[in-house]
PDB file of N, CA and C in Angstrom:
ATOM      1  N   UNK A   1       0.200 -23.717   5.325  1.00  0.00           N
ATOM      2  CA  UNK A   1      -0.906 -22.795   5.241  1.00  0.00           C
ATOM      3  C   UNK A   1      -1.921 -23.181   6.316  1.00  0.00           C
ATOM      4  N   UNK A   2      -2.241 -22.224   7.427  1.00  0.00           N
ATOM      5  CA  UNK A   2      -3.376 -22.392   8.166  1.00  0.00           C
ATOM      6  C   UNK A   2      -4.374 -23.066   7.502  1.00  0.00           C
ATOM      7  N   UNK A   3      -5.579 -23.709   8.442  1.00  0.00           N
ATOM      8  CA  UNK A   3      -6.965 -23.841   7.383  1.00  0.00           C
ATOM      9  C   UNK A   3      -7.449 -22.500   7.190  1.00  0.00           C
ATOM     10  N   UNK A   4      -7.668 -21.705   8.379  1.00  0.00           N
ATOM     11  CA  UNK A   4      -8.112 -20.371   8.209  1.00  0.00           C
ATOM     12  C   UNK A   4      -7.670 -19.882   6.372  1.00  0.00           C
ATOM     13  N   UNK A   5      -6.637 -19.556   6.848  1.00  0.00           N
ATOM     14  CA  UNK A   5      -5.908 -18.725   5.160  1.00  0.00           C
ATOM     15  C   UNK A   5      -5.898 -19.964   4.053  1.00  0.00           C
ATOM     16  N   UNK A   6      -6.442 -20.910   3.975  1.00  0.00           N
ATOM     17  CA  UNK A   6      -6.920 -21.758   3.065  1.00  0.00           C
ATOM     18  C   UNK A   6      -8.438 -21.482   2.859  1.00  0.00           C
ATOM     19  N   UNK A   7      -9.317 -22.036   3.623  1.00  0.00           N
ATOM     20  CA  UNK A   7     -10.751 -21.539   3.264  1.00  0.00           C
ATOM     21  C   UNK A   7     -10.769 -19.860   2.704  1.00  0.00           C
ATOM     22  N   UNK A   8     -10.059 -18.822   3.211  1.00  0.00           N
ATOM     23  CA  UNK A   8     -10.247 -17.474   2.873  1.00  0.00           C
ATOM     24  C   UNK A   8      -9.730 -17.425   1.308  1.00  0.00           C
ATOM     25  N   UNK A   9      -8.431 -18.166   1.067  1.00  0.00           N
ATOM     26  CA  UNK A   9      -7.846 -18.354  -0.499  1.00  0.00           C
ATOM     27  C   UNK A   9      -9.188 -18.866  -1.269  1.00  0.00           C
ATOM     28  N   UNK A  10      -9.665 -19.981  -0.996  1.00  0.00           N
ATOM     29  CA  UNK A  10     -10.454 -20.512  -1.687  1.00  0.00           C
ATOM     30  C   UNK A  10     -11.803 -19.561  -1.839  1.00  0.00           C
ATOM     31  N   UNK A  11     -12.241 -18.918  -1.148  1.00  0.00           N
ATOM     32  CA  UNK A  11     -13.398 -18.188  -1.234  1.00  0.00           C
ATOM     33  C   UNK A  11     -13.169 -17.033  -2.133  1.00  0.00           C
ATOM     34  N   UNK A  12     -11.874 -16.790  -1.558  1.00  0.00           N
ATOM     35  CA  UNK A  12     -11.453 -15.393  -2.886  1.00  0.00           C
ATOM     36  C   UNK A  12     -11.897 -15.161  -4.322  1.00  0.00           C
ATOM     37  N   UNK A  13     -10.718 -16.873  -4.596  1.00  0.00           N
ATOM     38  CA  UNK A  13     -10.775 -17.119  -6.120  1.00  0.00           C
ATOM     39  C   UNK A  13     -11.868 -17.603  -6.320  1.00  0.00           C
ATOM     40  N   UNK A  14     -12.870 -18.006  -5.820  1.00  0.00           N
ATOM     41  CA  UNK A  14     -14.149 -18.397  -6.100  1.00  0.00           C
ATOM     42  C   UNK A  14     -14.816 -17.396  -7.099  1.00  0.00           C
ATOM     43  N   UNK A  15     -14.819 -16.113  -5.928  1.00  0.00           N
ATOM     44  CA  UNK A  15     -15.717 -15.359  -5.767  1.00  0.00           C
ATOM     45  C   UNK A  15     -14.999 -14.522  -7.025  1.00  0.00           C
ATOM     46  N   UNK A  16     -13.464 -14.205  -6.808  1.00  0.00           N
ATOM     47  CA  UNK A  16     -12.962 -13.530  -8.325  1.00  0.00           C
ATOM     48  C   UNK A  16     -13.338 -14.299  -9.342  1.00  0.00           C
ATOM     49  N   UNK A  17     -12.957 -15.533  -9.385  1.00  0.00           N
ATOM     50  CA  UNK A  17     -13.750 -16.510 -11.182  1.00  0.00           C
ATOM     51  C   UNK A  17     -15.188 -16.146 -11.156  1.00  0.00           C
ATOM     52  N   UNK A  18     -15.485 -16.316 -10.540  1.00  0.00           N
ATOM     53  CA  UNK A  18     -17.480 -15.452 -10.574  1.00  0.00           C
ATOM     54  C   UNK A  18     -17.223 -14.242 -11.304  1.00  0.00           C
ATOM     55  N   UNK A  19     -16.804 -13.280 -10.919  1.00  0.00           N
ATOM     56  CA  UNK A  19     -17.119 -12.211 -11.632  1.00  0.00           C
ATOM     57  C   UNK A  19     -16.280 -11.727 -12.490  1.00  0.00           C
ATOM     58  N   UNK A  20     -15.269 -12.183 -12.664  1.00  0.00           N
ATOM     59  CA  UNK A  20     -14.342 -12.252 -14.168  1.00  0.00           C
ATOM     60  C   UNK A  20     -14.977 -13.242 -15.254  1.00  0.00           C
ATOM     61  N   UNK A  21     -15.800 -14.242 -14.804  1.00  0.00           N
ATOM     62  CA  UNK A  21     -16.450 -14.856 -16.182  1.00  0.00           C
ATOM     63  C   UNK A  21     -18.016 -14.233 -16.066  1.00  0.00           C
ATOM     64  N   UNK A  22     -18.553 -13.320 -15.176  1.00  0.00           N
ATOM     65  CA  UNK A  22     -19.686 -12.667 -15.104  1.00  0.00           C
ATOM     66  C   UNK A  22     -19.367 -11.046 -16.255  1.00  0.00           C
ATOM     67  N   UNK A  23     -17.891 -10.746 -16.135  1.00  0.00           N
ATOM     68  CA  UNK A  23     -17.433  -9.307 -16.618  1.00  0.00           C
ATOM     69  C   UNK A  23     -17.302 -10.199 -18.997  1.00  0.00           C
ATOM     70  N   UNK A  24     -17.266 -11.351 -18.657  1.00  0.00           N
ATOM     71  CA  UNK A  24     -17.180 -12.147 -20.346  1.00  0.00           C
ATOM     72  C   UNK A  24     -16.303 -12.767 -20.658  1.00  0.00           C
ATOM     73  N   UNK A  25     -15.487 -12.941 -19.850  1.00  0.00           N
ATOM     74  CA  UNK A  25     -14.046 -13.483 -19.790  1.00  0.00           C
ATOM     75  C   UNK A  25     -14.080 -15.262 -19.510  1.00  0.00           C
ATOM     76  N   UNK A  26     -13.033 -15.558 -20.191  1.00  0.00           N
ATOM     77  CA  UNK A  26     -12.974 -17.204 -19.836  1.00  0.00           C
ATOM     78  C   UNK A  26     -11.620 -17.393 -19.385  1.00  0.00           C
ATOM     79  N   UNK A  27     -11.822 -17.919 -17.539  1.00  0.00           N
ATOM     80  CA  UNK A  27     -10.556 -18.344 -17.109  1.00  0.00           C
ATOM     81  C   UNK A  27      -9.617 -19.750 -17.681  1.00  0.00           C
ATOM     82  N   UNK A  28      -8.697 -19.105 -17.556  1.00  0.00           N
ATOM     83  CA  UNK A  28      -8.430 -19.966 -19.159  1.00  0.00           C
ATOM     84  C   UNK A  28      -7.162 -21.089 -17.672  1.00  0.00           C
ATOM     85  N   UNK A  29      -6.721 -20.880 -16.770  1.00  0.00           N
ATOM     86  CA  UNK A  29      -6.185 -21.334 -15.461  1.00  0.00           C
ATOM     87  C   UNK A  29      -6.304 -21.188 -14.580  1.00  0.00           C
ATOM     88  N   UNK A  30      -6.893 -21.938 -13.843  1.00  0.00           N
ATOM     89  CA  UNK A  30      -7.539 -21.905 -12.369  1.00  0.00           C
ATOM     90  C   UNK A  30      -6.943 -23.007 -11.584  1.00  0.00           C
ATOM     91  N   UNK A  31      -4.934 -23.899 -12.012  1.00  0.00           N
ATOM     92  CA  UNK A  31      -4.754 -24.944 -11.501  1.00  0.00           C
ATOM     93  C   UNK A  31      -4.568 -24.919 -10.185  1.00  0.00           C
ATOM     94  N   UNK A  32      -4.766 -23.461  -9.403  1.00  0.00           N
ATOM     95  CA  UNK A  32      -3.912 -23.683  -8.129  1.00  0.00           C
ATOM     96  C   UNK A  32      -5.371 -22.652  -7.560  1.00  0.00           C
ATOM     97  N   UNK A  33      -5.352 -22.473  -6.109  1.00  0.00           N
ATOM     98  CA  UNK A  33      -6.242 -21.530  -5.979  1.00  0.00           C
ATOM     99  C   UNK A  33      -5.722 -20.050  -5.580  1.00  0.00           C
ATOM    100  N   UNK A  34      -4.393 -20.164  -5.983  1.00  0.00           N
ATOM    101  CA  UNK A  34      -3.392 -18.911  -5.730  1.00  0.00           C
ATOM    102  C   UNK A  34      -3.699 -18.144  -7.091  1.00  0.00           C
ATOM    103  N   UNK A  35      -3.758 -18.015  -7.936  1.00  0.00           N
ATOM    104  CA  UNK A  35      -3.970 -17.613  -9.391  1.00  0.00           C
ATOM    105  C   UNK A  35      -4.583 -18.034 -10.434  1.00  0.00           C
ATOM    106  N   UNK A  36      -5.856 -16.916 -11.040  1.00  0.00           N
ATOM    107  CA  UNK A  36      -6.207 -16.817 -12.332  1.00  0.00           C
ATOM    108  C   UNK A  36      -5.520 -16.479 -13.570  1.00  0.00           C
ATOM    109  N   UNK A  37      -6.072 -16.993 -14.569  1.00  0.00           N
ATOM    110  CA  UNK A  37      -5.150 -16.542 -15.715  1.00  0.00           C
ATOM    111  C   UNK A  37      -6.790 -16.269 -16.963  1.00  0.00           C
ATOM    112  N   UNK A  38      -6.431 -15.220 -17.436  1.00  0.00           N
ATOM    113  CA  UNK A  38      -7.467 -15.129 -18.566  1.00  0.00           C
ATOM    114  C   UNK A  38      -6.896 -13.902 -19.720  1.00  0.00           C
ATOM    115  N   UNK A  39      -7.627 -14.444 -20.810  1.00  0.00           N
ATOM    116  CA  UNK A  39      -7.274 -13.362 -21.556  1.00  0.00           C
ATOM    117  C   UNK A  39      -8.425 -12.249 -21.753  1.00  0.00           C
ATOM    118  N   UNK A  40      -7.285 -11.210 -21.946  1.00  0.00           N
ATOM    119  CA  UNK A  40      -7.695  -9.385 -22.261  1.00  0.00           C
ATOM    120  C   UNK A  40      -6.838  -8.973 -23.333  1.00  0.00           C
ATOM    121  N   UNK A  41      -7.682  -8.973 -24.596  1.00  0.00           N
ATOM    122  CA  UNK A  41      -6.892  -8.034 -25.627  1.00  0.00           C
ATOM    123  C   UNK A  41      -5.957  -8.940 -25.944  1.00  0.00           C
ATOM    124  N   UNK A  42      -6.050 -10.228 -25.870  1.00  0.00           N
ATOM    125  CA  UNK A  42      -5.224 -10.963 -26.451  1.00  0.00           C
ATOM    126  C   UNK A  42      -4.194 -11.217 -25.900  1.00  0.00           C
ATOM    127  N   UNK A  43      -3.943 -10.753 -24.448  1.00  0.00           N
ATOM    128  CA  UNK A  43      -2.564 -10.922 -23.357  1.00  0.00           C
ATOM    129  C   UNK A  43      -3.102 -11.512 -22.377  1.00  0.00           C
ATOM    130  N   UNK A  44      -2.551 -12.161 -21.581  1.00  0.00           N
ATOM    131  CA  UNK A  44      -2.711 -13.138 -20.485  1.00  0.00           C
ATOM    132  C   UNK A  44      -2.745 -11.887 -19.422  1.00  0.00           C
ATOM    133  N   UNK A  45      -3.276 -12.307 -18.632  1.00  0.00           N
ATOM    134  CA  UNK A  45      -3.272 -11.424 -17.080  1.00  0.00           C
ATOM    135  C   UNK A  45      -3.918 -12.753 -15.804  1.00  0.00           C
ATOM    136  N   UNK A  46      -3.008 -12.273 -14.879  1.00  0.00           N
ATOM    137  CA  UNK A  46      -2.992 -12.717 -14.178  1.00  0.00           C
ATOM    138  C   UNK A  46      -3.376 -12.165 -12.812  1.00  0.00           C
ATOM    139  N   UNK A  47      -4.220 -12.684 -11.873  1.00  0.00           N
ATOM    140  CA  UNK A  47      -4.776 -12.367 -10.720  1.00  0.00           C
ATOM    141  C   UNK A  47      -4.885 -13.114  -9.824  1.00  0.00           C
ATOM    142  N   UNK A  48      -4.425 -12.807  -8.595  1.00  0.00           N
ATOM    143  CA  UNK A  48      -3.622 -13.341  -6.847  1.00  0.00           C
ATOM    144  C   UNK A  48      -4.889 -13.113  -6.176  1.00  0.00           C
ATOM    145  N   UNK A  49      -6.191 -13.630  -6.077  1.00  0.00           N
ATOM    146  CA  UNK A  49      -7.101 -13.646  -5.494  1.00  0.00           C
ATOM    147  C   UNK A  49      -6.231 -12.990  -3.857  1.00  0.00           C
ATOM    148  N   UNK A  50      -5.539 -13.885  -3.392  1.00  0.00           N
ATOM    149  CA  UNK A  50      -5.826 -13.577  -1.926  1.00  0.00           C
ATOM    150  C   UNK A  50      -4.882 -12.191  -1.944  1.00  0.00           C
ATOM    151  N   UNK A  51      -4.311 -11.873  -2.540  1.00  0.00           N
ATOM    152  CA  UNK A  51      -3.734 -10.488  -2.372  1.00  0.00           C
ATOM    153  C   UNK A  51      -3.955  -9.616  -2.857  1.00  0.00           C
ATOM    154  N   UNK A  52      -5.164  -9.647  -3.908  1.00  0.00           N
ATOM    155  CA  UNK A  52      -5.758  -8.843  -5.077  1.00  0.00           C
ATOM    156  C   UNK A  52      -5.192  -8.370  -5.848  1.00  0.00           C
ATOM    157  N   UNK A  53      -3.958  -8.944  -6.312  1.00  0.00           N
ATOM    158  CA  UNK A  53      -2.960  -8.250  -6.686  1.00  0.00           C
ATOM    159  C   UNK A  53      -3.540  -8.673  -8.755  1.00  0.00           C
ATOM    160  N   UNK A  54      -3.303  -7.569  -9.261  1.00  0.00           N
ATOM    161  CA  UNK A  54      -3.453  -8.489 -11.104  1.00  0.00           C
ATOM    162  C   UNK A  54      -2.762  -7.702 -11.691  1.00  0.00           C
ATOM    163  N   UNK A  55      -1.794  -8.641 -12.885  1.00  0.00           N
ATOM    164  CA  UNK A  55      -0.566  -7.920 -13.455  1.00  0.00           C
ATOM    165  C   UNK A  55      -0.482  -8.670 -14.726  1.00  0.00           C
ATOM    166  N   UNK A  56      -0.351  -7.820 -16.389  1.00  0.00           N
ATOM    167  CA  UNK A  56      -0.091  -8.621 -17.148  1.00  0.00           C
ATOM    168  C   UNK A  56      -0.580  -7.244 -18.083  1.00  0.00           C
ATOM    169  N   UNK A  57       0.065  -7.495 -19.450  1.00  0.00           N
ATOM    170  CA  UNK A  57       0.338  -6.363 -20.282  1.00  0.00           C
ATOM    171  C   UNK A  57      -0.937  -5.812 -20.866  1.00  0.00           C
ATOM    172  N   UNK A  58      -1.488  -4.762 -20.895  1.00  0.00           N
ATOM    173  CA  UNK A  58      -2.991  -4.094 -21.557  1.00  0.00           C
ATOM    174  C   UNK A  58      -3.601  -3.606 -20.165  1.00  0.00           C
ATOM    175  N   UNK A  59      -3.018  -3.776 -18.732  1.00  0.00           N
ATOM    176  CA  UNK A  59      -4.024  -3.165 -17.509  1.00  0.00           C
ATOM    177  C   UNK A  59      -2.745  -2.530 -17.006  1.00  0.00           C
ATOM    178  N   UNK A  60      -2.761  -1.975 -15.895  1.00  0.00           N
ATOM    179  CA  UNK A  60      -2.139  -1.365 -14.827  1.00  0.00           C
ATOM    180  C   UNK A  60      -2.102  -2.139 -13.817  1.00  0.00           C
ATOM    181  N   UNK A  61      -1.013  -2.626 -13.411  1.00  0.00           N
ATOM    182  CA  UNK A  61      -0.838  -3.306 -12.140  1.00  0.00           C
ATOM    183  C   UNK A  61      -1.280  -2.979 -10.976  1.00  0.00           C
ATOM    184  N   UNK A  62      -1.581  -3.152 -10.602  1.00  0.00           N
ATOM    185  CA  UNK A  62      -2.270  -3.064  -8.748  1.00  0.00           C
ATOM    186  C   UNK A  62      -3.467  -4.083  -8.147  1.00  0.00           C
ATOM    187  N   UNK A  63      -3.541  -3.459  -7.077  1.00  0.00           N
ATOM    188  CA  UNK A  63      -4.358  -4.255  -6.329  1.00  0.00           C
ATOM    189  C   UNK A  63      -6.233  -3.957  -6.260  1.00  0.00           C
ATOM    190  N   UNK A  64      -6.478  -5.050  -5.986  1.00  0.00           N
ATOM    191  CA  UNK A  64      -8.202  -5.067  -6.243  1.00  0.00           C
ATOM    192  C   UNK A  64      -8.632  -5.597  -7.475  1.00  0.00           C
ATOM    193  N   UNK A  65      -9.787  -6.507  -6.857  1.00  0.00           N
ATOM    194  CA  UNK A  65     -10.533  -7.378  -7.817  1.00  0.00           C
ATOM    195  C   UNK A  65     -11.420  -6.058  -8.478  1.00  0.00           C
ATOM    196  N   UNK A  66     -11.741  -5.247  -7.925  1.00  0.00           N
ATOM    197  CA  UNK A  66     -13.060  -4.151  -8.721  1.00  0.00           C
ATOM    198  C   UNK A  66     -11.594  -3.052  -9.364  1.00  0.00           C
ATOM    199  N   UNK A  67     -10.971  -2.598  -9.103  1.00  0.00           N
ATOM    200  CA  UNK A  67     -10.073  -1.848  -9.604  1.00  0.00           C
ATOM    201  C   UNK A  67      -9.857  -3.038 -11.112  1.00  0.00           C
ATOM    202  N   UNK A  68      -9.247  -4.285 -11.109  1.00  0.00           N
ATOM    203  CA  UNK A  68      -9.440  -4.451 -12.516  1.00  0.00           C
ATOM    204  C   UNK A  68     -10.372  -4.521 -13.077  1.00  0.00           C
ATOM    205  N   UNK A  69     -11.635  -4.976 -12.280  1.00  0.00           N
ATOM    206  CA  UNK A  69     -13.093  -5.030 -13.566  1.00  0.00           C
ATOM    207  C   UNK A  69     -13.143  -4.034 -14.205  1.00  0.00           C
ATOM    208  N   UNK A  70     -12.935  -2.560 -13.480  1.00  0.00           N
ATOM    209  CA  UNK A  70     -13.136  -0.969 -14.166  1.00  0.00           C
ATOM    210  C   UNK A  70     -12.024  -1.131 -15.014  1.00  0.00           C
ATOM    211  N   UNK A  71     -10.871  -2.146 -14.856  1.00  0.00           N
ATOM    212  CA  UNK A  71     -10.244  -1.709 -16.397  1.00  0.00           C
ATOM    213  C   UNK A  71     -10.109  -2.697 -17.509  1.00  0.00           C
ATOM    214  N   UNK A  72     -11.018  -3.378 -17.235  1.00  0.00           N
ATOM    215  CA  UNK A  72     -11.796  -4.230 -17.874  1.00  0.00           C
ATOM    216  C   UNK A  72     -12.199  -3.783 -18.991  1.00  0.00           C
ATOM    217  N   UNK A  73     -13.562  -3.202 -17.926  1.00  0.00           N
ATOM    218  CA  UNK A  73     -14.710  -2.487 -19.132  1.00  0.00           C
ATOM    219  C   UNK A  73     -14.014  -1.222 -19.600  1.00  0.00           C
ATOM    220  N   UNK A  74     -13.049  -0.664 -19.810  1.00  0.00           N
ATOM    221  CA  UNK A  74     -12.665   0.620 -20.261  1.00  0.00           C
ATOM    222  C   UNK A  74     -12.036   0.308 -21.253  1.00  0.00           C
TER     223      UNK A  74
END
């Protein structure tokens, strides 16, 4: 991994754990800086900071950190 695409990973998930525990949520795995893990509705979901990618049963898969907050709060 470049440093470049290391500092940018790290700023990602920073900045996604900010506002997934700002939206009420508790990241429940943060061991790598490739992926979050928290629960929604009682299912794990998971989110790829550097690809924005979040997938896990109760949301719609796709990409973007604000595309899941809106299905968050819904």
């Amino acid at each position: 991994m470049t440093p470049t695409k290391a500092k940018i990973q790290k700023e990602r998930a920073q900045l996604a754990a900010y506002k997934i525990e700002h939206a009420g949520y508790d990241i429940l795995s943060q061991s790598t800086i490739s992926q979050l893990c928290f629960l929604h509705e009682g299912n794990i979901i998971r989110f790829f900071p550097y690809k924005g990618w979040a997938t896990g049963v109760g949301i719609t898969d796709g990409r973007g950190l604000n595309n899941l907050l809106k299905q968050l709060k819904s």
